[in-house]
PDB file of N, CA and C in Angstrom:
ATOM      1  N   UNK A   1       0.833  -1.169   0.000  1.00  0.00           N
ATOM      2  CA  UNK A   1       0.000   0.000   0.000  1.00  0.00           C
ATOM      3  C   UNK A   1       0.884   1.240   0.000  1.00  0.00           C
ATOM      4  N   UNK A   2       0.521   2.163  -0.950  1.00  0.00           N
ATOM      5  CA  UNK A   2       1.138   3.480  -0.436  1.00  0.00           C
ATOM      6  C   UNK A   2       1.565   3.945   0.728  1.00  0.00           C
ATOM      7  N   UNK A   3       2.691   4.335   0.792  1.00  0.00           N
ATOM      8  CA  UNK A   3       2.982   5.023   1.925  1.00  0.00           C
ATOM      9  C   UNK A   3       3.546   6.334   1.660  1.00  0.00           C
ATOM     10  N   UNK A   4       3.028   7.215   2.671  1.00  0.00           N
ATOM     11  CA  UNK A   4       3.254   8.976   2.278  1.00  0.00           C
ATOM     12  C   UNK A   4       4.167   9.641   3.527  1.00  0.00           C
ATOM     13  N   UNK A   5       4.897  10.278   3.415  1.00  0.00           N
ATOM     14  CA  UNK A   5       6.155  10.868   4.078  1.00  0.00           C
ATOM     15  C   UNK A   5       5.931  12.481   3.687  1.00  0.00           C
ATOM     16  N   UNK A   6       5.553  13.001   4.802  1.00  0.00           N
ATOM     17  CA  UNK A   6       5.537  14.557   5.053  1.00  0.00           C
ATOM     18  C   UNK A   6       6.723  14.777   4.701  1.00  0.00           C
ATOM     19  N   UNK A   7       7.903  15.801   3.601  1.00  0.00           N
ATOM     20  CA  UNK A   7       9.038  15.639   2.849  1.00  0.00           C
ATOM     21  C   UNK A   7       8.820  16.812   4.283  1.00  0.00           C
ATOM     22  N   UNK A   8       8.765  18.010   4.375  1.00  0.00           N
ATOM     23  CA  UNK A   8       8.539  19.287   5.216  1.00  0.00           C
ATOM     24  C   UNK A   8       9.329  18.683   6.476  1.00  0.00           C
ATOM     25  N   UNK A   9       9.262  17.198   7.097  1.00  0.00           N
ATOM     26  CA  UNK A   9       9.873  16.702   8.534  1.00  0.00           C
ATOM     27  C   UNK A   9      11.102  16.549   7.922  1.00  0.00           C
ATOM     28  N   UNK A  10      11.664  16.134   6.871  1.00  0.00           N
ATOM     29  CA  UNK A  10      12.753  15.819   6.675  1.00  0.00           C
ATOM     30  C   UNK A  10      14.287  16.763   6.195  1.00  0.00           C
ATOM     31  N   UNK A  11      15.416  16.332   6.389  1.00  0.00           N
ATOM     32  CA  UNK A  11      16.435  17.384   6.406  1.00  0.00           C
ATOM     33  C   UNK A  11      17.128  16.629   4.973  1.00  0.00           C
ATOM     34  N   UNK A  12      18.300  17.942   4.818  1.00  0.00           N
ATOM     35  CA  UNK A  12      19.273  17.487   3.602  1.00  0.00           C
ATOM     36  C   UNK A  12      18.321  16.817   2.130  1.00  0.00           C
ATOM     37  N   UNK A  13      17.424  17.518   1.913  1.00  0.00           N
ATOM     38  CA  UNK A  13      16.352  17.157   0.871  1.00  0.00           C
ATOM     39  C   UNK A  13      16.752  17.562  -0.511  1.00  0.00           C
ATOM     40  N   UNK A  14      17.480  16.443  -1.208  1.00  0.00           N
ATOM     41  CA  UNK A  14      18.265  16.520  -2.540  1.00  0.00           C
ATOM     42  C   UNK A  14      17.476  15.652  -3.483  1.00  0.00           C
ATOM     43  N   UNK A  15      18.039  16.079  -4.658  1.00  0.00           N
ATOM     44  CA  UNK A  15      17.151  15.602  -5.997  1.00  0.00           C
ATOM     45  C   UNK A  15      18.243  15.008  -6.427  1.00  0.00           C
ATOM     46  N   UNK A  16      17.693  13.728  -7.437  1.00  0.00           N
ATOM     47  CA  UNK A  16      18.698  13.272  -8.872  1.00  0.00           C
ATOM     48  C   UNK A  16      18.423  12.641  -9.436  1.00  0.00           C
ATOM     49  N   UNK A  17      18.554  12.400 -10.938  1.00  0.00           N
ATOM     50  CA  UNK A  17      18.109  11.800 -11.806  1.00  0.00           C
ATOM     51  C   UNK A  17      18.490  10.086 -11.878  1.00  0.00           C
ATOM     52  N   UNK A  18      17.738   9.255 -12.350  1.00  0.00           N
ATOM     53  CA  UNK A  18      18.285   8.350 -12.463  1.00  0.00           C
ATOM     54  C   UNK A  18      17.067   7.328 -14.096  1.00  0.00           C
ATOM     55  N   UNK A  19      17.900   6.262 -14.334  1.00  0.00           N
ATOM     56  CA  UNK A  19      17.013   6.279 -15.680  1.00  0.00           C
ATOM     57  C   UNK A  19      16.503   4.227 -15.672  1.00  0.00           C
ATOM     58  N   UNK A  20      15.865   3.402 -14.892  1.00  0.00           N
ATOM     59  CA  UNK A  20      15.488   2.640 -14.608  1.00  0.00           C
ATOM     60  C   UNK A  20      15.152   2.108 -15.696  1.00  0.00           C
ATOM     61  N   UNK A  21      15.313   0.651 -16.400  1.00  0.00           N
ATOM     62  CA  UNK A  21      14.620  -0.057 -17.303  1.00  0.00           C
ATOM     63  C   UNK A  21      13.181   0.086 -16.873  1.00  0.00           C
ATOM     64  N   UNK A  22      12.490  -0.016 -18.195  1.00  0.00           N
ATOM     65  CA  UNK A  22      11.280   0.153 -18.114  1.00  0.00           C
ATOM     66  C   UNK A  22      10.285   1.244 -17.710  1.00  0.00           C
ATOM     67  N   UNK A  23      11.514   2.559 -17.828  1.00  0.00           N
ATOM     68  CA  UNK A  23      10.637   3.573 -17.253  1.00  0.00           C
ATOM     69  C   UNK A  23      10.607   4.882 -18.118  1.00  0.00           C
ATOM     70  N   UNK A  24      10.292   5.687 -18.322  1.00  0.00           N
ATOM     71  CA  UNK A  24      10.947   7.278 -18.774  1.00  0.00           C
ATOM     72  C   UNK A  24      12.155   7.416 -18.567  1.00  0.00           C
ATOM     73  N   UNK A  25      12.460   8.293 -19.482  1.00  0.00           N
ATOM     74  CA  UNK A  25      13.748   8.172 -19.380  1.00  0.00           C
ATOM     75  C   UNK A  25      14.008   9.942 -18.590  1.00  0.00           C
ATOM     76  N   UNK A  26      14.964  10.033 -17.315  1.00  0.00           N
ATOM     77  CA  UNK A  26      15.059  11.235 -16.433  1.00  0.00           C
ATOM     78  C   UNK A  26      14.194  10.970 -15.132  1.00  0.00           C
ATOM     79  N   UNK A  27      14.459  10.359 -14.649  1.00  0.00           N
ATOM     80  CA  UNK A  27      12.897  10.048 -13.358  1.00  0.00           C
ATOM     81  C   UNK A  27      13.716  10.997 -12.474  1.00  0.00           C
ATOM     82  N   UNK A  28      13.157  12.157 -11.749  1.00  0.00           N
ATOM     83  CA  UNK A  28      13.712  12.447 -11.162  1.00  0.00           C
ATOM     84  C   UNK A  28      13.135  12.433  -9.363  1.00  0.00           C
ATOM     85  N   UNK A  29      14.588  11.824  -8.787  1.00  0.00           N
ATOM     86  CA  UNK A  29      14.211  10.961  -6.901  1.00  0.00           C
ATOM     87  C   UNK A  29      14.639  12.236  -6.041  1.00  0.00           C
ATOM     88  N   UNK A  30      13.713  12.330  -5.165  1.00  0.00           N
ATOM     89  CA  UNK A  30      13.556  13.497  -4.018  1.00  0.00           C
ATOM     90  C   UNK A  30      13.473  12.221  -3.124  1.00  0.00           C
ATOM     91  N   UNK A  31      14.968  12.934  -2.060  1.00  0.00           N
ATOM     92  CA  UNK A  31      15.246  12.192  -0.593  1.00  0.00           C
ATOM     93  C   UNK A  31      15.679  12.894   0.000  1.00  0.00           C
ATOM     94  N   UNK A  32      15.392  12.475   1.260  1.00  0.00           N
ATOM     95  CA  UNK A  32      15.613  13.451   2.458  1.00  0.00           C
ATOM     96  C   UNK A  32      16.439  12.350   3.466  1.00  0.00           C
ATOM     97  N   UNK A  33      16.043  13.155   4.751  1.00  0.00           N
ATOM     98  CA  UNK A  33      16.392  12.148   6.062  1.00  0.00           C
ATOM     99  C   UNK A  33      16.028  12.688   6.677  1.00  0.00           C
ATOM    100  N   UNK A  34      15.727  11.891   8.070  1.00  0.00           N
ATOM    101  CA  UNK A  34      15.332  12.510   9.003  1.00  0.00           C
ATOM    102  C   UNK A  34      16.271  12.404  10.607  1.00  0.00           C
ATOM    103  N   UNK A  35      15.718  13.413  11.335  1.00  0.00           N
ATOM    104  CA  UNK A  35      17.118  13.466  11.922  1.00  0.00           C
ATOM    105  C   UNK A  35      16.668  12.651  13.650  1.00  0.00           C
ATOM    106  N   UNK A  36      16.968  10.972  13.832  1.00  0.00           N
ATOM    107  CA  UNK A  36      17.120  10.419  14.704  1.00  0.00           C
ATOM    108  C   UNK A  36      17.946   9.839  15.353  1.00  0.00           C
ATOM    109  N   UNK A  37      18.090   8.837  16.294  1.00  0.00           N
ATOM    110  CA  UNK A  37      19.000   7.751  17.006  1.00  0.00           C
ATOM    111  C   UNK A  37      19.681   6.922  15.408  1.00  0.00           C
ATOM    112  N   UNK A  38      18.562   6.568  14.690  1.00  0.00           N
ATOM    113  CA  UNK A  38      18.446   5.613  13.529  1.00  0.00           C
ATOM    114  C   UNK A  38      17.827   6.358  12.288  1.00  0.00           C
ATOM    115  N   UNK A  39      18.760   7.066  11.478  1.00  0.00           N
ATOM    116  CA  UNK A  39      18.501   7.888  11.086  1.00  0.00           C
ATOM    117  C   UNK A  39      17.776   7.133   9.679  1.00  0.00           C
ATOM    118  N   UNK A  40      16.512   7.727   9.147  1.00  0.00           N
ATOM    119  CA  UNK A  40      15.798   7.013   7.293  1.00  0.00           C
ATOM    120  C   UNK A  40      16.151   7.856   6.555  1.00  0.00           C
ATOM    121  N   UNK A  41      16.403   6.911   5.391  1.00  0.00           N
ATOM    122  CA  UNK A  41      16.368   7.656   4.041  1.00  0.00           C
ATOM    123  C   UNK A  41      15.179   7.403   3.377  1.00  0.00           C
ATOM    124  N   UNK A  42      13.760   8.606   3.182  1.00  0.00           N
ATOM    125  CA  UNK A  42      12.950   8.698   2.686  1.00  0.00           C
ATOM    126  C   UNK A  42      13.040   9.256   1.314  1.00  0.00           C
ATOM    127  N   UNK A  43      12.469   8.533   0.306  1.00  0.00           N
ATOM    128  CA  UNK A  43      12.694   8.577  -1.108  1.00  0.00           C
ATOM    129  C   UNK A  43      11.534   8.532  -2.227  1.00  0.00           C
ATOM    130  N   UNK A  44      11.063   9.578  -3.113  1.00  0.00           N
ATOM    131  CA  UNK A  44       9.725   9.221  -3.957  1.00  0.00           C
ATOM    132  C   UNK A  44      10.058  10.079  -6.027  1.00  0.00           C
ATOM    133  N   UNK A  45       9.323   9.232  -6.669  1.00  0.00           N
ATOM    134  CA  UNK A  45       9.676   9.693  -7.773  1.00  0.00           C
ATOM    135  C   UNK A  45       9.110  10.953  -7.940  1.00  0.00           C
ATOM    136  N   UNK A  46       9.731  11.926  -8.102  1.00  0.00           N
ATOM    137  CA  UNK A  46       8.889  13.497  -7.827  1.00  0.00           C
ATOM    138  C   UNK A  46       8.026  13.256  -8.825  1.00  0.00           C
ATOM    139  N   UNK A  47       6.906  13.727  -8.358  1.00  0.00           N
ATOM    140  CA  UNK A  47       5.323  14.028  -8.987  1.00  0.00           C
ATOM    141  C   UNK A  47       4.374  13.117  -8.284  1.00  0.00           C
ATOM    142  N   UNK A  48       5.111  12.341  -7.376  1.00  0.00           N
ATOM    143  CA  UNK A  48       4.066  11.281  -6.803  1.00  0.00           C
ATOM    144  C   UNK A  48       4.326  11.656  -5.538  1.00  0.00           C
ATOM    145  N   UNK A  49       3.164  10.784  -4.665  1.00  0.00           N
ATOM    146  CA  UNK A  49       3.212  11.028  -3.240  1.00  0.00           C
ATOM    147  C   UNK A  49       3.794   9.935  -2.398  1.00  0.00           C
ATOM    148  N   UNK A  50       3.981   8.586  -3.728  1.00  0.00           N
ATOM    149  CA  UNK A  50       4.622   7.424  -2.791  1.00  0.00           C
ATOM    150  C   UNK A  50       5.889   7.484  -2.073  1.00  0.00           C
ATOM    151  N   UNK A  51       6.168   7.017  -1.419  1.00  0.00           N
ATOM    152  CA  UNK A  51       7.372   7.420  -0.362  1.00  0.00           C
ATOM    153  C   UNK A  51       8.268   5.789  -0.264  1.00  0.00           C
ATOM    154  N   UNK A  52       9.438   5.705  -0.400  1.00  0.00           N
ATOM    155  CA  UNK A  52      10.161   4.350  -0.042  1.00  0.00           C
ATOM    156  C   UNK A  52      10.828   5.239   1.317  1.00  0.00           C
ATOM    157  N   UNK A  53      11.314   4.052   2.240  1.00  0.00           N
ATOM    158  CA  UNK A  53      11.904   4.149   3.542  1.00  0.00           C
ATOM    159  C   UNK A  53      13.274   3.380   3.319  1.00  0.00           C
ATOM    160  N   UNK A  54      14.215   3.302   3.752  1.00  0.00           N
ATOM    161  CA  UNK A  54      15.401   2.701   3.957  1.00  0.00           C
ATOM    162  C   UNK A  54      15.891   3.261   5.295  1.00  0.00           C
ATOM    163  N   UNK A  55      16.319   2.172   6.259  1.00  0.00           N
ATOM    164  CA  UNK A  55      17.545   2.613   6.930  1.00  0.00           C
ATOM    165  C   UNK A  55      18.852   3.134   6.206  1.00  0.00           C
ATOM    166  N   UNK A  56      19.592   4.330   6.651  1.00  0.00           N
ATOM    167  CA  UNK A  56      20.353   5.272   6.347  1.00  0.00           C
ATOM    168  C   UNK A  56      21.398   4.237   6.174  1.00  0.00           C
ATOM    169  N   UNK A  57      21.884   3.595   7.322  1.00  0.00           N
ATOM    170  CA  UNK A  57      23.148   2.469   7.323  1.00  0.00           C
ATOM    171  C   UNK A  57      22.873   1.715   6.390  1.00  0.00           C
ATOM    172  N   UNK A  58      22.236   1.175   6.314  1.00  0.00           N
ATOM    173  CA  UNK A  58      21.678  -0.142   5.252  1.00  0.00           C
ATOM    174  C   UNK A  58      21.387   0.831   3.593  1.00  0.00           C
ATOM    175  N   UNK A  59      21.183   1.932   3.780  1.00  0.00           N
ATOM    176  CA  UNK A  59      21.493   2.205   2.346  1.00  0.00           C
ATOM    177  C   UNK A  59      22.868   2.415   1.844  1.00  0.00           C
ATOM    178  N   UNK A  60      23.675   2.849   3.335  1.00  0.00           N
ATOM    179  CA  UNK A  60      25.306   3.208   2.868  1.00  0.00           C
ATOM    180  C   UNK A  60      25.485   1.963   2.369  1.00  0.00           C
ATOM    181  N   UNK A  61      25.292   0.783   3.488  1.00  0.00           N
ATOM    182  CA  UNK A  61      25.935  -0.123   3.250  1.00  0.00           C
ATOM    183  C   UNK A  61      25.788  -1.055   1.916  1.00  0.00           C
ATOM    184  N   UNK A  62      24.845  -0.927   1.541  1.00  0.00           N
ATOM    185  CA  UNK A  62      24.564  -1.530  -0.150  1.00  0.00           C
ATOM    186  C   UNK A  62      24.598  -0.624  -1.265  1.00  0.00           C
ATOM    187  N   UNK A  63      25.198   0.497  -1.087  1.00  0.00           N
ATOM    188  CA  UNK A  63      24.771   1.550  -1.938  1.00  0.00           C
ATOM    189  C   UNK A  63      26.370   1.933  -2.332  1.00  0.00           C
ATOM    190  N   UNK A  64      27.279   1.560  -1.184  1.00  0.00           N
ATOM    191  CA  UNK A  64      28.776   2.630  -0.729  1.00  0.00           C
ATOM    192  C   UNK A  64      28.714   3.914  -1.435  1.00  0.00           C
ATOM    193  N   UNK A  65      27.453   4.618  -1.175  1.00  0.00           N
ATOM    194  CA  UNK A  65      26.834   6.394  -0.910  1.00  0.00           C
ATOM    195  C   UNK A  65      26.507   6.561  -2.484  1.00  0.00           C
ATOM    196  N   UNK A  66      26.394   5.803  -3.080  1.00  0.00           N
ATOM    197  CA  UNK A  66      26.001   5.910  -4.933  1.00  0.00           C
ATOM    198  C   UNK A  66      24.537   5.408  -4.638  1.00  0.00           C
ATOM    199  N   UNK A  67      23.407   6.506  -4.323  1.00  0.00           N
ATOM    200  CA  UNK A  67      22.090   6.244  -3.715  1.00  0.00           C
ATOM    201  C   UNK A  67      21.364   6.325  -5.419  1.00  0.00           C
ATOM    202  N   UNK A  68      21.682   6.405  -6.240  1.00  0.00           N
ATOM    203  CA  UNK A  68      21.433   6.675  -7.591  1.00  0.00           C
ATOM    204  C   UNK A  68      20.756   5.221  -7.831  1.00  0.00           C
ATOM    205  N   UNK A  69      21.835   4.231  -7.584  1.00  0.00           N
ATOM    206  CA  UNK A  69      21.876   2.763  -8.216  1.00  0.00           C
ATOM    207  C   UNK A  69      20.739   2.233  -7.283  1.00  0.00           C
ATOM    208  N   UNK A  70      20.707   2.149  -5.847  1.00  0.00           N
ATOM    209  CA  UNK A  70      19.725   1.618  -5.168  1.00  0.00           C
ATOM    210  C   UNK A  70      18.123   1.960  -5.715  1.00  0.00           C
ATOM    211  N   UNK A  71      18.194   3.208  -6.052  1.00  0.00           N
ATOM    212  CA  UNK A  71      16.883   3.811  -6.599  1.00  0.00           C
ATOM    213  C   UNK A  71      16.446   3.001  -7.790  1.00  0.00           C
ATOM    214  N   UNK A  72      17.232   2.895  -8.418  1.00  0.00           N
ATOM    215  CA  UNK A  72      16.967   2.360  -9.742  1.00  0.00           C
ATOM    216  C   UNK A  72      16.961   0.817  -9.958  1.00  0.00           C
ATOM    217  N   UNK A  73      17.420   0.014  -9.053  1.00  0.00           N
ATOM    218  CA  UNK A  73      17.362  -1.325  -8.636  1.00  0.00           C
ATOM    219  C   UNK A  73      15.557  -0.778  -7.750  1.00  0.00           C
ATOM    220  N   UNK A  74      15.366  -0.535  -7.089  1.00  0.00           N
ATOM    221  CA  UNK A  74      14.119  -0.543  -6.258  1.00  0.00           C
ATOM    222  C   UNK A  74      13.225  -0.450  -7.342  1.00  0.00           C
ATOM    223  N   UNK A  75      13.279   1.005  -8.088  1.00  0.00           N
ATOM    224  CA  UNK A  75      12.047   0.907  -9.194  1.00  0.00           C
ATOM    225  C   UNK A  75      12.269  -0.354 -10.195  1.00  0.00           C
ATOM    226  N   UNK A  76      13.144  -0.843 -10.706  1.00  0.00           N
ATOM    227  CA  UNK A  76      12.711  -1.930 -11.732  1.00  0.00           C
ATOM    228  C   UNK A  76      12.115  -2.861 -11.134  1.00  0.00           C
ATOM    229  N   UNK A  77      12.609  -3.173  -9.748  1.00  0.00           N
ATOM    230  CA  UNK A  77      11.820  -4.343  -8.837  1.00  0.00           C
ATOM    231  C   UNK A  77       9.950  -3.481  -8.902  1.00  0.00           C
ATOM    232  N   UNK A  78      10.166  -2.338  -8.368  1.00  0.00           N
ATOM    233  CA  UNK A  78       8.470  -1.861  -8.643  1.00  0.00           C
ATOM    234  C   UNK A  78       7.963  -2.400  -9.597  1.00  0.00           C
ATOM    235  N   UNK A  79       8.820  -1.922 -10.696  1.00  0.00           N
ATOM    236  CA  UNK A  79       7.987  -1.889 -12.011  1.00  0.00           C
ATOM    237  C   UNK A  79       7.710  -3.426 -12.570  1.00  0.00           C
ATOM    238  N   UNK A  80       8.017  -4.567 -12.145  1.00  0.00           N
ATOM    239  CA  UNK A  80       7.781  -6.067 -12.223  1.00  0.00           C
ATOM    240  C   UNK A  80       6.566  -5.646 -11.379  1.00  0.00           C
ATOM    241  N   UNK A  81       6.000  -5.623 -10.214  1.00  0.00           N
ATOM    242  CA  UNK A  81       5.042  -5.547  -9.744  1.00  0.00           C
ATOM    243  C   UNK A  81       4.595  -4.735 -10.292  1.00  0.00           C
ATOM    244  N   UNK A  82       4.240  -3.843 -10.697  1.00  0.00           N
ATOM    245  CA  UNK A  82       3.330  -2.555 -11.029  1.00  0.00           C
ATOM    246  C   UNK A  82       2.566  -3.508 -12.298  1.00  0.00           C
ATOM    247  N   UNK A  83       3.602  -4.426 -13.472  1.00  0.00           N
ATOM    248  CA  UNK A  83       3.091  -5.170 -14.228  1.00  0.00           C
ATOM    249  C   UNK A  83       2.361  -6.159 -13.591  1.00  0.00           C
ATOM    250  N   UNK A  84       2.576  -6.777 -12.908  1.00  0.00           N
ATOM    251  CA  UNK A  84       1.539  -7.868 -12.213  1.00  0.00           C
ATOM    252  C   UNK A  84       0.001  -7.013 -11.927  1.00  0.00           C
ATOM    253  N   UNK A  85       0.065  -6.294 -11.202  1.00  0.00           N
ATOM    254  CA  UNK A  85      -1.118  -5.742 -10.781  1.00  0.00           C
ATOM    255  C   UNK A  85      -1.714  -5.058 -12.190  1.00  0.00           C
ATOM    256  N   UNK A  86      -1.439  -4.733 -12.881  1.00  0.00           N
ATOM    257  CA  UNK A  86      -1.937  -4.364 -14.396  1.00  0.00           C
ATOM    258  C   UNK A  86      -2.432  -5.421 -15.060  1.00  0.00           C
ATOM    259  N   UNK A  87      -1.784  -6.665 -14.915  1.00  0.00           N
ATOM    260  CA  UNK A  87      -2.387  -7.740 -15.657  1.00  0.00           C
ATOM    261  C   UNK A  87      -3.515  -8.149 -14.919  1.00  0.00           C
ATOM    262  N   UNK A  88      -3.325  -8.385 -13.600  1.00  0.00           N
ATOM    263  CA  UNK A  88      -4.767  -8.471 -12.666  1.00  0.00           C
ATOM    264  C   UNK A  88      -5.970  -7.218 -12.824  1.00  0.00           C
ATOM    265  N   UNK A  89      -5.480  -6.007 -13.774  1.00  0.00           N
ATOM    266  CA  UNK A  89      -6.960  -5.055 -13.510  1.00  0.00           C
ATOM    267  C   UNK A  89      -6.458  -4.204 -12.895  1.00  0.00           C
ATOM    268  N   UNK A  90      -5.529  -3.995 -11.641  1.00  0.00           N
ATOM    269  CA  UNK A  90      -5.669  -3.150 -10.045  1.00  0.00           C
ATOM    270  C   UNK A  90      -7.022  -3.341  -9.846  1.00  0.00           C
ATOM    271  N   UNK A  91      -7.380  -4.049  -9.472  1.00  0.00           N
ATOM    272  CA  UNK A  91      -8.242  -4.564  -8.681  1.00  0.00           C
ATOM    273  C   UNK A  91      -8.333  -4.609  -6.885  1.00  0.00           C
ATOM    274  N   UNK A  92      -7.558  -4.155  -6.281  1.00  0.00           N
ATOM    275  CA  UNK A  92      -7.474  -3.166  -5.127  1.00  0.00           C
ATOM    276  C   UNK A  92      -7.437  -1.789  -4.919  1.00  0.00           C
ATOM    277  N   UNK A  93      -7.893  -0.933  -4.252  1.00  0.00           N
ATOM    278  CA  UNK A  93      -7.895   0.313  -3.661  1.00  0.00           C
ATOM    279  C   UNK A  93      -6.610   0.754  -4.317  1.00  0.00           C
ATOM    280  N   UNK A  94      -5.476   0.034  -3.438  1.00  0.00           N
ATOM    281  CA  UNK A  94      -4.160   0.451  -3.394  1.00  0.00           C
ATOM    282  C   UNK A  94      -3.321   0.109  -4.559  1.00  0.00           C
ATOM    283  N   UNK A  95      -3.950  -0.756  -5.259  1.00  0.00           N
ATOM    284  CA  UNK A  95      -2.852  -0.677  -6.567  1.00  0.00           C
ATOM    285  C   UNK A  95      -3.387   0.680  -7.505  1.00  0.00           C
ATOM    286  N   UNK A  96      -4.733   0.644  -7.635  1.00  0.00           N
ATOM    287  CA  UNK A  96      -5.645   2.003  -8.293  1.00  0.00           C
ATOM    288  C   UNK A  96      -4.681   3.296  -7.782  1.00  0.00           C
ATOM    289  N   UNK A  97      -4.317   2.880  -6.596  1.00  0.00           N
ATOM    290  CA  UNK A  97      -3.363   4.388  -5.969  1.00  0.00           C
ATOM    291  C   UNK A  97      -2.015   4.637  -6.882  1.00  0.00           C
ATOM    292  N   UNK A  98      -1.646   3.041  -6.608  1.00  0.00           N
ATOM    293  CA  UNK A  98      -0.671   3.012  -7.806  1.00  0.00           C
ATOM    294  C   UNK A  98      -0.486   3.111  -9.408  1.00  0.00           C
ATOM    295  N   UNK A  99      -1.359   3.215  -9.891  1.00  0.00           N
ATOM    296  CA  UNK A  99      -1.632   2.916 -11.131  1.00  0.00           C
ATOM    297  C   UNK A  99      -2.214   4.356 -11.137  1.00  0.00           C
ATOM    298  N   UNK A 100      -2.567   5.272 -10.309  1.00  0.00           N
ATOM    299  CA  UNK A 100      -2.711   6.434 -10.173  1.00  0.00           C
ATOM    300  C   UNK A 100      -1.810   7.324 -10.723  1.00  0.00           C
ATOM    301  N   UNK A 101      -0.510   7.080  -9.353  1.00  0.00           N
ATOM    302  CA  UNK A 101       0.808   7.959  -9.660  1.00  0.00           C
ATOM    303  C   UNK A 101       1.809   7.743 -10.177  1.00  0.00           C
ATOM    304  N   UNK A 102       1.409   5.837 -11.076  1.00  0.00           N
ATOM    305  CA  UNK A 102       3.118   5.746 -11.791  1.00  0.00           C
ATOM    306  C   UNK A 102       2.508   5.349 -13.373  1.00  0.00           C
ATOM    307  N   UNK A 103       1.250   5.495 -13.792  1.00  0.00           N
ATOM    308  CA  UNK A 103       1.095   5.199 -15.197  1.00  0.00           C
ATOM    309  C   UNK A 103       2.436   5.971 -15.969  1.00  0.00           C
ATOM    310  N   UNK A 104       2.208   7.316 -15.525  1.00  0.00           N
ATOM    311  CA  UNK A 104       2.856   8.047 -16.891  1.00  0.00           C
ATOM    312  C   UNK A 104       4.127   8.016 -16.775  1.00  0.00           C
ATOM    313  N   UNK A 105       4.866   7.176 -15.829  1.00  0.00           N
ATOM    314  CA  UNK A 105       6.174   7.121 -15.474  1.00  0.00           C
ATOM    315  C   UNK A 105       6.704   5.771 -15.828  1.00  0.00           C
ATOM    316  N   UNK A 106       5.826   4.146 -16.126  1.00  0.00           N
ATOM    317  CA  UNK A 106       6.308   3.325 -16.522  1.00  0.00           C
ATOM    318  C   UNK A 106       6.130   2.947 -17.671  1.00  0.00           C
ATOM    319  N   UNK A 107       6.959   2.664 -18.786  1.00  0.00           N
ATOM    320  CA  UNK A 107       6.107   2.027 -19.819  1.00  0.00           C
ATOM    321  C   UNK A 107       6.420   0.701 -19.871  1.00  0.00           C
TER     322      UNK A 107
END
């Protein structure tokens, strides 16, 4: 299900492009962080309201700070699902949410 992240709570709020199989080409990712014990990296394809979460460590640590590549590994994994639920209809609330804010972004 969607999940939405008030960007306004979050600090160090940077943009960058990245270009995912199966998608438009320029997607551009708005992430922030927020400032705790355990600090998240909150992440969404600008124009949408969906929000990904990562622990901050756990993104260094699979990422070694090239947050570009993780993004773009996450959306192609989306975008296999986004196709599943298309072949089913969206036939839930929450894929309709989805199929809302990423039509014009996957082809």
């Amino acid at each position: 299900m969607p999940h939405i992240e008030n960007f306004s709570n979050l600090v160090n709020i940077k943009e960058t492009i990245v270009n995912p199989n199966g998608w438009q080409p320029n997607i551009i990712i708005e992430y922030g962080t927020t400032i705790e014990m355990s600090p998240q990296c909150f992440w969404r394809v600008k124009g949408t309201t969906h929000t990904f979460v990562i622990p901050i460590i756990r993104l260094d640590y699979i990422s070694a700070g090239d947050y570009s590549t993780h993004f773009t590994l996450v959306l192609e994994t989306f975008r296999e699902d986004y196709i599943k639920w298309k072949e089913e209809g969206f036939i839930t609330q929450w894929s309709q949410e989805y199929k809302n804010q990423f039509s014009k972004y996957i082809i």
